[in-house]
C-alpha atoms as a PDB file:
ATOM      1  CA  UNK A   1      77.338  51.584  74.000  1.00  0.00           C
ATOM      2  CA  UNK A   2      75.558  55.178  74.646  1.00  0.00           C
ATOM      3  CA  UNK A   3      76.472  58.264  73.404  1.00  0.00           C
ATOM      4  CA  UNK A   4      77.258  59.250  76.673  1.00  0.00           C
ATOM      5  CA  UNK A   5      79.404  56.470  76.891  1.00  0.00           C
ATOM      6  CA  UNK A   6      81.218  57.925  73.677  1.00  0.00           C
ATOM      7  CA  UNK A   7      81.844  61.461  75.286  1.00  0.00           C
ATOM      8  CA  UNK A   8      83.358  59.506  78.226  1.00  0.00           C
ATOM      9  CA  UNK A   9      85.653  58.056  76.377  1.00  0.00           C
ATOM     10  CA  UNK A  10      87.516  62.118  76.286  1.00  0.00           C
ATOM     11  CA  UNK A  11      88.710  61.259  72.895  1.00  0.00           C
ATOM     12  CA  UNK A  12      87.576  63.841  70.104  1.00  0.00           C
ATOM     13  CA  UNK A  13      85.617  62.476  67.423  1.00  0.00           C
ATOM     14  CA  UNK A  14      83.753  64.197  64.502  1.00  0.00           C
ATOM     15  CA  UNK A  15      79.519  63.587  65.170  1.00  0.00           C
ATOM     16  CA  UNK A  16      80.363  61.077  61.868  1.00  0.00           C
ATOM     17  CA  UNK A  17      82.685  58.941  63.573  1.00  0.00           C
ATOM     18  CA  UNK A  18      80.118  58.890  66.786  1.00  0.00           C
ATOM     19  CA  UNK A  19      77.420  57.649  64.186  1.00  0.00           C
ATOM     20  CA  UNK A  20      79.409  55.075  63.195  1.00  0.00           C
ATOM     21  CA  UNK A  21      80.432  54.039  65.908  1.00  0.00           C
ATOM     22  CA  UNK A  22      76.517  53.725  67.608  1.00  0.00           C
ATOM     23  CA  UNK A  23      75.609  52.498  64.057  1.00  0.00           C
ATOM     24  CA  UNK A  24      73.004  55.451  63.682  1.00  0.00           C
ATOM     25  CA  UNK A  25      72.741  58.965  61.477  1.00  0.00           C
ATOM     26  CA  UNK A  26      74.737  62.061  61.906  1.00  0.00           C
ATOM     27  CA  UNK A  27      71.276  63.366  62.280  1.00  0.00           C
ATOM     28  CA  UNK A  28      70.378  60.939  65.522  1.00  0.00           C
ATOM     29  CA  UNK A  29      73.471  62.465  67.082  1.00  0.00           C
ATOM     30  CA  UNK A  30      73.088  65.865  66.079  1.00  0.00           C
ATOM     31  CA  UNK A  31      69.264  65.334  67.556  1.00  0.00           C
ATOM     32  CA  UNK A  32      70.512  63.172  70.829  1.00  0.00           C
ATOM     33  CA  UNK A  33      73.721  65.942  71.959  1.00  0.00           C
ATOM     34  CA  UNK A  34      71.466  69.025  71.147  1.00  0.00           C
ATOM     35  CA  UNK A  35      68.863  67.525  73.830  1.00  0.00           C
ATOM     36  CA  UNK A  36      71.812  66.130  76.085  1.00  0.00           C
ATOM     37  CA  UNK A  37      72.969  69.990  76.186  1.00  0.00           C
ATOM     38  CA  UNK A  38      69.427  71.349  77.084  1.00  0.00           C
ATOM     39  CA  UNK A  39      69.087  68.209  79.912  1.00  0.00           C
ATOM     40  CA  UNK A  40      73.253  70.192  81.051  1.00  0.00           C
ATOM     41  CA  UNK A  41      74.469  66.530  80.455  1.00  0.00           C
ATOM     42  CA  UNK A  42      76.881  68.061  77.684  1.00  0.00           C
ATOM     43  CA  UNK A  43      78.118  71.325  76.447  1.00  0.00           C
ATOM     44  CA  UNK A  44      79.102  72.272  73.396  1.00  0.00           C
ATOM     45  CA  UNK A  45      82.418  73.839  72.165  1.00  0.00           C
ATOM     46  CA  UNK A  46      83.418  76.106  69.309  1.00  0.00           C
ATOM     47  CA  UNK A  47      86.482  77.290  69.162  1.00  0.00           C
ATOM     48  CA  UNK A  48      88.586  79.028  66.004  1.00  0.00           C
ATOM     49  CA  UNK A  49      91.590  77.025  65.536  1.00  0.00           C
ATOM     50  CA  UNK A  50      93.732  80.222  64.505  1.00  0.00           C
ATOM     51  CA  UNK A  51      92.568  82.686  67.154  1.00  0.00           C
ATOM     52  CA  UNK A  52      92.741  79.690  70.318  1.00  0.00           C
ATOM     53  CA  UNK A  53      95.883  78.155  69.574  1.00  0.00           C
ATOM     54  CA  UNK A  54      97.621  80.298  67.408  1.00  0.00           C
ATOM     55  CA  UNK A  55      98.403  78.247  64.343  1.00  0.00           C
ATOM     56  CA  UNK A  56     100.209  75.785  67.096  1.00  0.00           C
ATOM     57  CA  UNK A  57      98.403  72.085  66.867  1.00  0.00           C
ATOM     58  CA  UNK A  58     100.171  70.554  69.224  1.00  0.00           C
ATOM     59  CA  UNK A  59      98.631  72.851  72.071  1.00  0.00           C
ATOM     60  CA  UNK A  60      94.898  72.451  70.457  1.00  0.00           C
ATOM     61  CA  UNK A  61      92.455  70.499  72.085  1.00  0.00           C
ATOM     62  CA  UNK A  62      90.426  69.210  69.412  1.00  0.00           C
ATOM     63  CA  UNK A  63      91.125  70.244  66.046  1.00  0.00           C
ATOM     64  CA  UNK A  64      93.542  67.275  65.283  1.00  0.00           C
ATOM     65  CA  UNK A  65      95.621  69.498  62.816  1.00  0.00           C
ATOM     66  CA  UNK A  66      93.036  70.865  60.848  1.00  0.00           C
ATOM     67  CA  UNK A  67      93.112  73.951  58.723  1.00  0.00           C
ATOM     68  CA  UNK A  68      93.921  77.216  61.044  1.00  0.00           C
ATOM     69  CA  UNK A  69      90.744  78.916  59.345  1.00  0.00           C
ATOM     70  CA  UNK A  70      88.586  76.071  60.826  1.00  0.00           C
ATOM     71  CA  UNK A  71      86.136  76.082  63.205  1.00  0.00           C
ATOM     72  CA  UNK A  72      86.489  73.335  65.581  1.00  0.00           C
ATOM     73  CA  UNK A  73      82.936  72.124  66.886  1.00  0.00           C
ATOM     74  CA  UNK A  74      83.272  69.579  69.870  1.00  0.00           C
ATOM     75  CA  UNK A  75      81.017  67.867  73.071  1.00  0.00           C
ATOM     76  CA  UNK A  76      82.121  67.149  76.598  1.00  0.00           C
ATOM     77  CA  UNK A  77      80.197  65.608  78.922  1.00  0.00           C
ATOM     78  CA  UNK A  78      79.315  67.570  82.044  1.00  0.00           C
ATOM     79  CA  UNK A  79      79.837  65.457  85.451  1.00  0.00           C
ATOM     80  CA  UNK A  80      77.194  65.725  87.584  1.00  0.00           C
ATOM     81  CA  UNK A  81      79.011  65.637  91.099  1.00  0.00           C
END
């Protein structure tokens, strides 16, 4: 499994979880989606969990219930079409 395969997947997983799940280092996959994003294979998303879904989890895409002060850092794979 790649991490491309990973991001396919469309479930939202901390860069941890990918590493574990590719048995590598947070670093590797750090390293890996920052040159996926220059290549426009991924982008990267950062969104404030209390200005973007107003304190409402259930309509958040991504930050899985987390604090409303947190910033929520995710990857989705672009589809080249």
């Amino acid at each position: 499994m790649s991490l491309l395969d990973v991001l396919d997947s469309k479930e939202i997983r901390s860069t941890a979880q990918i590493a574990d799940i590719l048995n590598t280092s947070v670093e590797m996959v750090e390293a890996q989606l920052e040159r996926y994003e220059q290549l426009g294979l991924v982008k990267k998303t950062v969104m404030n969990a209390s200005e973007q879904c107003g304190g409402n989890c259930k309509k958040c895409k991504g930050c899985n219930q987390a604090k409303h002060s947190v910033e929520v850092v995710f990857w989705e794979r672009i589809l080249m079409g």
